[in-house]
Every structure is written in C-alpha cells, then in structure tokens.
N, C-alpha and C. Protein backbone atom coordinates (compact mmCIF):
# COMPACT_ATOMS: atom_id res chain seq x y z
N UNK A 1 -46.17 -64.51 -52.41
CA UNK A 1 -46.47 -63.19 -51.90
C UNK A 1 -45.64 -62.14 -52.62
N UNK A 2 -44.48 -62.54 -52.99
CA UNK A 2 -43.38 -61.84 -53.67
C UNK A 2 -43.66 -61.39 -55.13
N UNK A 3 -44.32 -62.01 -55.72
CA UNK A 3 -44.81 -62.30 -57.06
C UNK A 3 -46.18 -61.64 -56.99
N UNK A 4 -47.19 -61.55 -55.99
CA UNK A 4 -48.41 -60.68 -55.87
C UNK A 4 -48.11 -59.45 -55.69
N UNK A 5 -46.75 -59.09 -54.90
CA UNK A 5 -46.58 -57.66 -54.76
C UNK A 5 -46.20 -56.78 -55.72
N UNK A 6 -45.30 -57.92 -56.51
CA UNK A 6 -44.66 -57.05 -57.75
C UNK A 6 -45.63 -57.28 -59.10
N UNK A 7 -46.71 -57.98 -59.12
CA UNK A 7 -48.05 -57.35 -59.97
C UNK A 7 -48.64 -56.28 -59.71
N UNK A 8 -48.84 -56.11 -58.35
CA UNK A 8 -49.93 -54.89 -57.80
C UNK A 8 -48.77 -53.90 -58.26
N UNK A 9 -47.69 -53.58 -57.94
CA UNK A 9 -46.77 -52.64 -57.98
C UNK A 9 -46.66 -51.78 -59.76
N UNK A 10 -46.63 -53.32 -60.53
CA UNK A 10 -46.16 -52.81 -61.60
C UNK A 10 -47.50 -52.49 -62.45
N UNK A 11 -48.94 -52.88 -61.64
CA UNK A 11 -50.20 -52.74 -62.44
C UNK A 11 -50.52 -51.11 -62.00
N UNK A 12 -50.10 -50.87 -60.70
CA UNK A 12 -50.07 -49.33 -60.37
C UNK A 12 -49.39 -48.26 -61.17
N UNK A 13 -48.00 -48.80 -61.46
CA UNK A 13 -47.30 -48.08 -61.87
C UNK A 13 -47.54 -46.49 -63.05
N UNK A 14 -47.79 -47.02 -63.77
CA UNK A 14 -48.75 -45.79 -64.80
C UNK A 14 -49.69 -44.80 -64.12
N UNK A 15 -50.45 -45.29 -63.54
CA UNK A 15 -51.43 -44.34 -62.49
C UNK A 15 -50.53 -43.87 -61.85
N UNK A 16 -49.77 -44.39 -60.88
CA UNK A 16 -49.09 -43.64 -59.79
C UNK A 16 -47.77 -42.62 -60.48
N UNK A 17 -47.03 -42.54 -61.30
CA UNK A 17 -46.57 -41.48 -62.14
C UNK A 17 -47.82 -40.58 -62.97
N UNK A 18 -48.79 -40.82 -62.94
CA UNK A 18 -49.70 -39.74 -63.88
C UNK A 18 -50.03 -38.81 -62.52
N UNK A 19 -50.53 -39.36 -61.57
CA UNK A 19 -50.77 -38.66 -60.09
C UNK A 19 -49.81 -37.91 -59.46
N UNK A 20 -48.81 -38.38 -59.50
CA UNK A 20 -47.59 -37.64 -58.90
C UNK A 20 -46.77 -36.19 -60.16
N UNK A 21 -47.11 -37.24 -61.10
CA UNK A 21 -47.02 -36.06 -62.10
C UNK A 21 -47.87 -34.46 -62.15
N UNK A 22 -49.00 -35.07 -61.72
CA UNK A 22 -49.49 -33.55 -62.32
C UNK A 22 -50.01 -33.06 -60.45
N UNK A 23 -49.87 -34.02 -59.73
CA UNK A 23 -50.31 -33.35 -58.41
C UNK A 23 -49.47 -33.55 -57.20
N UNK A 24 -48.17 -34.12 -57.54
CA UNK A 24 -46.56 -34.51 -56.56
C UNK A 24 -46.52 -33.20 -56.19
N UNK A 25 -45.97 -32.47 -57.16
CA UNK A 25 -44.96 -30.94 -56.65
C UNK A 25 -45.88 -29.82 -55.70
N UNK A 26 -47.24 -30.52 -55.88
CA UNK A 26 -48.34 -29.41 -55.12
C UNK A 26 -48.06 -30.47 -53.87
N UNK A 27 -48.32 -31.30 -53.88
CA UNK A 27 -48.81 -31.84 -52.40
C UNK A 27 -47.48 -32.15 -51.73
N UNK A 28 -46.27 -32.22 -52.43
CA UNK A 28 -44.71 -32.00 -51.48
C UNK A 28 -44.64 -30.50 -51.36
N UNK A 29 -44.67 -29.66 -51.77
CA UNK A 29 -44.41 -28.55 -51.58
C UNK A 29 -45.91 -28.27 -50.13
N UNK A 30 -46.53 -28.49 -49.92
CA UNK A 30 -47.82 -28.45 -48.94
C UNK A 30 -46.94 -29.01 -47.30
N UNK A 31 -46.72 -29.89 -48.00
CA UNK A 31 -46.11 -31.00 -46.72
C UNK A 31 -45.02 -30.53 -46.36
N UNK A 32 -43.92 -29.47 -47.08
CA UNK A 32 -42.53 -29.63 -46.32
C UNK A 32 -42.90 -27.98 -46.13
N UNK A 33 -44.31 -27.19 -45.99
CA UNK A 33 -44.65 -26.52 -45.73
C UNK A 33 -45.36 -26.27 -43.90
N UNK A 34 -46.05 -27.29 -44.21
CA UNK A 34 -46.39 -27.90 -43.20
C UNK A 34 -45.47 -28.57 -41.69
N UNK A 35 -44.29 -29.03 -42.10
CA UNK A 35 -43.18 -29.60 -41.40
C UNK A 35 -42.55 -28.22 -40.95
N UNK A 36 -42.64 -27.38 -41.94
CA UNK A 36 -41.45 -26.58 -41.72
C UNK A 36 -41.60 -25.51 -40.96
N UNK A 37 -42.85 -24.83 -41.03
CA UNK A 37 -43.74 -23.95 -40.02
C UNK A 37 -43.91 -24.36 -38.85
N UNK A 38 -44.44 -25.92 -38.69
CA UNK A 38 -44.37 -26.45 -37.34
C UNK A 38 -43.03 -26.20 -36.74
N UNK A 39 -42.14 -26.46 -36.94
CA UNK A 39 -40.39 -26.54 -36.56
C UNK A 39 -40.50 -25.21 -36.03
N UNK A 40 -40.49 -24.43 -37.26
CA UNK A 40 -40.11 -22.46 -37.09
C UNK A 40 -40.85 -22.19 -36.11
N UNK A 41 -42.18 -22.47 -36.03
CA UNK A 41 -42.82 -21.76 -34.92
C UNK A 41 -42.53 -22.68 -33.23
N UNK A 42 -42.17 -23.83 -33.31
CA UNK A 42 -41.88 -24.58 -32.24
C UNK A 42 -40.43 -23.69 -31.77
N UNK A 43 -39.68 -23.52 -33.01
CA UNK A 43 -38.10 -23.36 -32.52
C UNK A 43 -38.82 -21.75 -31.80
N UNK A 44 -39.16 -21.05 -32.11
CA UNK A 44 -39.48 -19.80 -31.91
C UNK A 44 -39.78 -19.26 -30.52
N UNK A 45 -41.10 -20.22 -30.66
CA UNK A 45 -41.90 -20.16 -29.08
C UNK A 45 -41.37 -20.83 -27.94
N UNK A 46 -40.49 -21.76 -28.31
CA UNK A 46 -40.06 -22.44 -27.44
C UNK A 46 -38.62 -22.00 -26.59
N UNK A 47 -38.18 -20.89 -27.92
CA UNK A 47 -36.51 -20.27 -27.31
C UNK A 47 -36.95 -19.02 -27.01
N UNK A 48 -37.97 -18.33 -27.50
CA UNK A 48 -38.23 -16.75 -26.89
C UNK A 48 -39.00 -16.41 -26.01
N UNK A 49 -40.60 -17.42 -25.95
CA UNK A 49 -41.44 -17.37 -25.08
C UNK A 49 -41.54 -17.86 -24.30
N UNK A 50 -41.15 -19.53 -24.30
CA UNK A 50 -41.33 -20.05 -23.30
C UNK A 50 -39.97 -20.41 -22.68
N UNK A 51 -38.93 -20.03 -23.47
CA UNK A 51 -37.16 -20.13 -22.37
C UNK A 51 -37.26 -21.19 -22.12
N UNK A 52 -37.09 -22.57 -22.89
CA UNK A 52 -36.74 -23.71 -23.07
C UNK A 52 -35.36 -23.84 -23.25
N UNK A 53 -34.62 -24.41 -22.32
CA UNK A 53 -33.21 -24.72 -22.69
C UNK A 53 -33.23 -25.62 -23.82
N UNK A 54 -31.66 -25.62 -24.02
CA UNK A 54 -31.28 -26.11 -25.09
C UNK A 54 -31.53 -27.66 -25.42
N UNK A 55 -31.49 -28.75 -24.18
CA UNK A 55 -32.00 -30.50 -24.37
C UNK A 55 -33.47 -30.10 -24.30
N UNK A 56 -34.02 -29.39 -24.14
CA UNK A 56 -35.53 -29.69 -23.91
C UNK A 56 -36.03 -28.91 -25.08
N UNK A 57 -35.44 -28.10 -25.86
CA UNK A 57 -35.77 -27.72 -27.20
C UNK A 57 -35.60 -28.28 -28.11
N UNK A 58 -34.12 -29.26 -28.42
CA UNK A 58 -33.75 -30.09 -29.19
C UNK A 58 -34.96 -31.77 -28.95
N UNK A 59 -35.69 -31.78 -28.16
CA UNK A 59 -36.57 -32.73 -28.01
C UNK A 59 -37.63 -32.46 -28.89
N UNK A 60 -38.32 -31.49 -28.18
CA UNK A 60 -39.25 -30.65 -29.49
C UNK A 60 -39.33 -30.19 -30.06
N UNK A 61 -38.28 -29.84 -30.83
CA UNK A 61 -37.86 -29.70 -32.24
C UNK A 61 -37.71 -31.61 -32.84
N UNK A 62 -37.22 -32.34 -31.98
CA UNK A 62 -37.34 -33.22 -32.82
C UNK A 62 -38.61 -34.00 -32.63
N UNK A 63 -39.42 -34.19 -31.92
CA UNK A 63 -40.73 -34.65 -31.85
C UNK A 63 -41.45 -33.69 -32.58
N UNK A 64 -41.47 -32.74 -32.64
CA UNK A 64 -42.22 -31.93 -34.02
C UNK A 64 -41.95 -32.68 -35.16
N UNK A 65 -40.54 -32.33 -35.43
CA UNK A 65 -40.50 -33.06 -36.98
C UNK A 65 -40.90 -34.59 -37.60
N UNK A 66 -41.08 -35.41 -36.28
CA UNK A 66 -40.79 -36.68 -35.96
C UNK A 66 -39.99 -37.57 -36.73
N UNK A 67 -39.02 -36.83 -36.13
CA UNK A 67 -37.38 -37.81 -37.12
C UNK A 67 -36.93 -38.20 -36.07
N UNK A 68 -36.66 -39.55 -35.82
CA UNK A 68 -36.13 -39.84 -34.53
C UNK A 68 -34.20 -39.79 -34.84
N UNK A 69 -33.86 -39.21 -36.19
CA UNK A 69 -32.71 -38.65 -36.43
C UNK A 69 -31.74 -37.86 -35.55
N UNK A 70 -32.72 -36.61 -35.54
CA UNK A 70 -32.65 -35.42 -34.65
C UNK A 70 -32.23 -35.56 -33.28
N UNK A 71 -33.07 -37.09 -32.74
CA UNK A 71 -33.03 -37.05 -31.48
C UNK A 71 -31.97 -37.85 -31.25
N UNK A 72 -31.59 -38.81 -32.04
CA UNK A 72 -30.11 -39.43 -31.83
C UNK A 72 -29.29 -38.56 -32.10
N UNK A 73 -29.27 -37.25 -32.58
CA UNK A 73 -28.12 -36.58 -32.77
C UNK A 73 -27.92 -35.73 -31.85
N UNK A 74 -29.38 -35.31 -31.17
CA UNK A 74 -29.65 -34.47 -29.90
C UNK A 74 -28.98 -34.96 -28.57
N UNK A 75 -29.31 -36.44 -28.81
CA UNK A 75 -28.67 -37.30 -27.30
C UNK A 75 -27.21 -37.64 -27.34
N UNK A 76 -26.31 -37.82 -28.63
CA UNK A 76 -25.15 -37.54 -28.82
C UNK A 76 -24.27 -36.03 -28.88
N UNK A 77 -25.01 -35.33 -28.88
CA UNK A 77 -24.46 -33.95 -28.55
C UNK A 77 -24.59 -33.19 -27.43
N UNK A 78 -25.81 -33.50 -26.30
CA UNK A 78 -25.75 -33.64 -24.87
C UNK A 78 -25.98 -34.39 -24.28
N UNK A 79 -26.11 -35.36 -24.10
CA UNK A 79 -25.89 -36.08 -22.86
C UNK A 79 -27.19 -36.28 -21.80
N UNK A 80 -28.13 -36.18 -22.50
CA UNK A 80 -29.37 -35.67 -21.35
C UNK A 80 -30.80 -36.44 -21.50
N UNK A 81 -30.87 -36.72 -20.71
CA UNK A 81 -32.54 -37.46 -20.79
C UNK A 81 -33.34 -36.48 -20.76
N UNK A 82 -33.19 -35.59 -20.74
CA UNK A 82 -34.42 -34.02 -20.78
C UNK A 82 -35.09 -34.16 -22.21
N UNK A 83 -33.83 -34.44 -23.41
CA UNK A 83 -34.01 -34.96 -24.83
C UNK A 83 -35.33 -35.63 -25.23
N UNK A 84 -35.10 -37.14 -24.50
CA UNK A 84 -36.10 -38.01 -24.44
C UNK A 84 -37.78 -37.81 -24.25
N UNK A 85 -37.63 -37.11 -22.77
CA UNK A 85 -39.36 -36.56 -21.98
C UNK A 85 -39.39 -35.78 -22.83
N UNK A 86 -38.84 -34.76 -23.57
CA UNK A 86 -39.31 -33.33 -24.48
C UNK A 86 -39.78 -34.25 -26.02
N UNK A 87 -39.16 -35.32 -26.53
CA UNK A 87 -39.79 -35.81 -27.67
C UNK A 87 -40.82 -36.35 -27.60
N UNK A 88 -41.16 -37.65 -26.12
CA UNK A 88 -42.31 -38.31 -26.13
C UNK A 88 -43.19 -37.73 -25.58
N UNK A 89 -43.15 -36.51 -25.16
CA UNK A 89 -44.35 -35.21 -24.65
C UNK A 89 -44.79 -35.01 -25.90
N UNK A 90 -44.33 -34.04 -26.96
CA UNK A 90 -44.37 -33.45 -27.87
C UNK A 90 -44.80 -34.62 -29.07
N UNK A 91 -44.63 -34.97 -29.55
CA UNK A 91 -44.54 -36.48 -30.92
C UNK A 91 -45.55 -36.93 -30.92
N UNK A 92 -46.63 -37.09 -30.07
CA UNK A 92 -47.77 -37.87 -30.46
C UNK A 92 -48.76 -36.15 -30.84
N UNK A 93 -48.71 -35.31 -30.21
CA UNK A 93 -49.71 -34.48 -30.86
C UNK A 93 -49.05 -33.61 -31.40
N UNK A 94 -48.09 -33.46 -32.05
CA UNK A 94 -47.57 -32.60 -33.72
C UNK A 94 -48.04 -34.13 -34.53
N UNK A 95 -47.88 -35.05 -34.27
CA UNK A 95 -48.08 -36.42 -35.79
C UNK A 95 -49.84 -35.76 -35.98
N UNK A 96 -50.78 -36.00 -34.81
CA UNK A 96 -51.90 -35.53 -34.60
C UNK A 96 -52.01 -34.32 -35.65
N UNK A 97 -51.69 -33.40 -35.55
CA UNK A 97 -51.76 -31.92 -36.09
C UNK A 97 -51.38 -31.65 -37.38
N UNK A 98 -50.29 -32.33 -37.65
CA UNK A 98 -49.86 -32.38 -39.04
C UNK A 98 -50.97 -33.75 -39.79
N UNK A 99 -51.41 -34.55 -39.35
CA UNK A 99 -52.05 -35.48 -40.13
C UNK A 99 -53.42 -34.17 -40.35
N UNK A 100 -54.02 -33.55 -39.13
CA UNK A 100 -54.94 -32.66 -39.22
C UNK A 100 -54.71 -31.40 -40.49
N UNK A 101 -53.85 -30.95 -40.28
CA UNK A 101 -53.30 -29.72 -41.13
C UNK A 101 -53.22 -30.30 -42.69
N UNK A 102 -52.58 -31.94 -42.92
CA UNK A 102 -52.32 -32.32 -44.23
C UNK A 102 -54.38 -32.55 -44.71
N UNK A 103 -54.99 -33.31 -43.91
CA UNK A 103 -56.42 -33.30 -44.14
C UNK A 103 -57.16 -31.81 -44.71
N UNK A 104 -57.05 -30.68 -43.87
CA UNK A 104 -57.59 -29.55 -44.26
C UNK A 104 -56.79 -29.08 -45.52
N UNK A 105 -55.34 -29.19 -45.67
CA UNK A 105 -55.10 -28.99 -47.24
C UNK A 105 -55.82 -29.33 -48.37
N UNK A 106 -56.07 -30.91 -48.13
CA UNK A 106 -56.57 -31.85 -49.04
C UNK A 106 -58.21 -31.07 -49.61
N UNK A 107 -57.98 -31.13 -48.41
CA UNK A 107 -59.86 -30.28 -48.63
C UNK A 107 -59.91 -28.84 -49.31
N UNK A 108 -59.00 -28.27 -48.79
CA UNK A 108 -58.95 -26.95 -49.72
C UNK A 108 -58.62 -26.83 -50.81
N UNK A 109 -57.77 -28.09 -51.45
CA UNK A 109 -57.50 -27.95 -52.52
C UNK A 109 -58.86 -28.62 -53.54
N UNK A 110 -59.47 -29.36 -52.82
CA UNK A 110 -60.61 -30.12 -53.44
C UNK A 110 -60.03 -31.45 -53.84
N UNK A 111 -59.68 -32.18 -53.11
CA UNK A 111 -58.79 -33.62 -53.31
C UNK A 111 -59.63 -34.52 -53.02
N UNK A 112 -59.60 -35.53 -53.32
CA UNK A 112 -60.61 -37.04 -53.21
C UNK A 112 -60.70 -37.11 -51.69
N UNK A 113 -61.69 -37.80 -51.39
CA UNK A 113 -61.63 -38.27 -49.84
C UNK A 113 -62.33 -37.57 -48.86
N UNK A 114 -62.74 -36.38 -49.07
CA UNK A 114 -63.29 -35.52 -48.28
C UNK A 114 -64.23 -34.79 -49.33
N UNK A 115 -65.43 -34.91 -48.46
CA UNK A 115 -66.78 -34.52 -48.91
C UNK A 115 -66.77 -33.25 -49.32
C-alpha cells in the first residue's frame, strides 16, 4: 500500500506543481479571503449587534474559522463551557457556507467542475 501511494504521489507530482503554479496564489488568496471576512464579520456582529460576551464570541469566532486551536486556547483562557455550545452551534454551518462560497468562486472564476 506504501509503495502504491508513493507511485500515485510521485506520478502526480509534475501536474500538481504546474496547477498550483499558475492557479495556487489565486485560489489561496480566495480562501484566506473567504476565512477572513467570515471571522471579521462574525467578530463584528457578534460584539456590536448582537452583545455576545466574551466565551460565547470566542466560540464563534472559533467555529467560524474551524480551528479547533482557537477553542483550546479559548477554554484555557476562560474557563467556560459557553466556549463549547458557541462552537458546536456555529461549525457545522460556516464549514457549510464556506464550502458554498469556495464553490461560487470556482464558478466565477470559470474552474473545472461546474457547468
């Protein structure tokens, strides 16, 4: 199995640097576009409009981003299960939205996969 993976890997290899080469810096720059707007506008709405304290913002801020990083650093810096319910509320529909948002890029840019 070890030996099948590292054929497929190294038969890719050339393609997958020609792809990333000429269409990487567009489609990372899309994506940490994408991440990063979600965050800004979560951090935003969530501390001005909707007066989310501070464990229940640090949840959805980190279920937005879905780094479960955030949230170990969130639950080591307060103390709070508020942390927890605010990520697994939030985390399944930002993954939803951003998989949606990365799809309609694809399409606007005219990328394989979509008609």
């Amino acid at each position: 199995m070890t030996l099948f993976l590292a054929a497929v890997g190294l038969g890719s290899g050339a393609a997958f640097v020609d792809t990333v080469s000429t269409t990487g810096v567009t489609f990372l720059g899309i994506g940490a576009a994408i991440v990063l707007g979600a965050i800004l506008n979560v951090m935003l709405f969530g501390h001005v409009v909707f007066g989310l304290s501070t464990d229940d913002l640090f949840g959805v801020v980190s279920g937005t981003a879905g780094n479960p990083a955030i949230l170990v650093y969130a639950n080591r810096a307060l103390q709070s299960d508020r942390i927890d319910v605010a990520f697994a509320t939030i985390f399944p529909s930002m993954t939803i939205l951003k998989i949606v948002c990365a799809q309609v890029a694809i399409g606007l840019l005219g990328g394989p996969g979509l008609p």
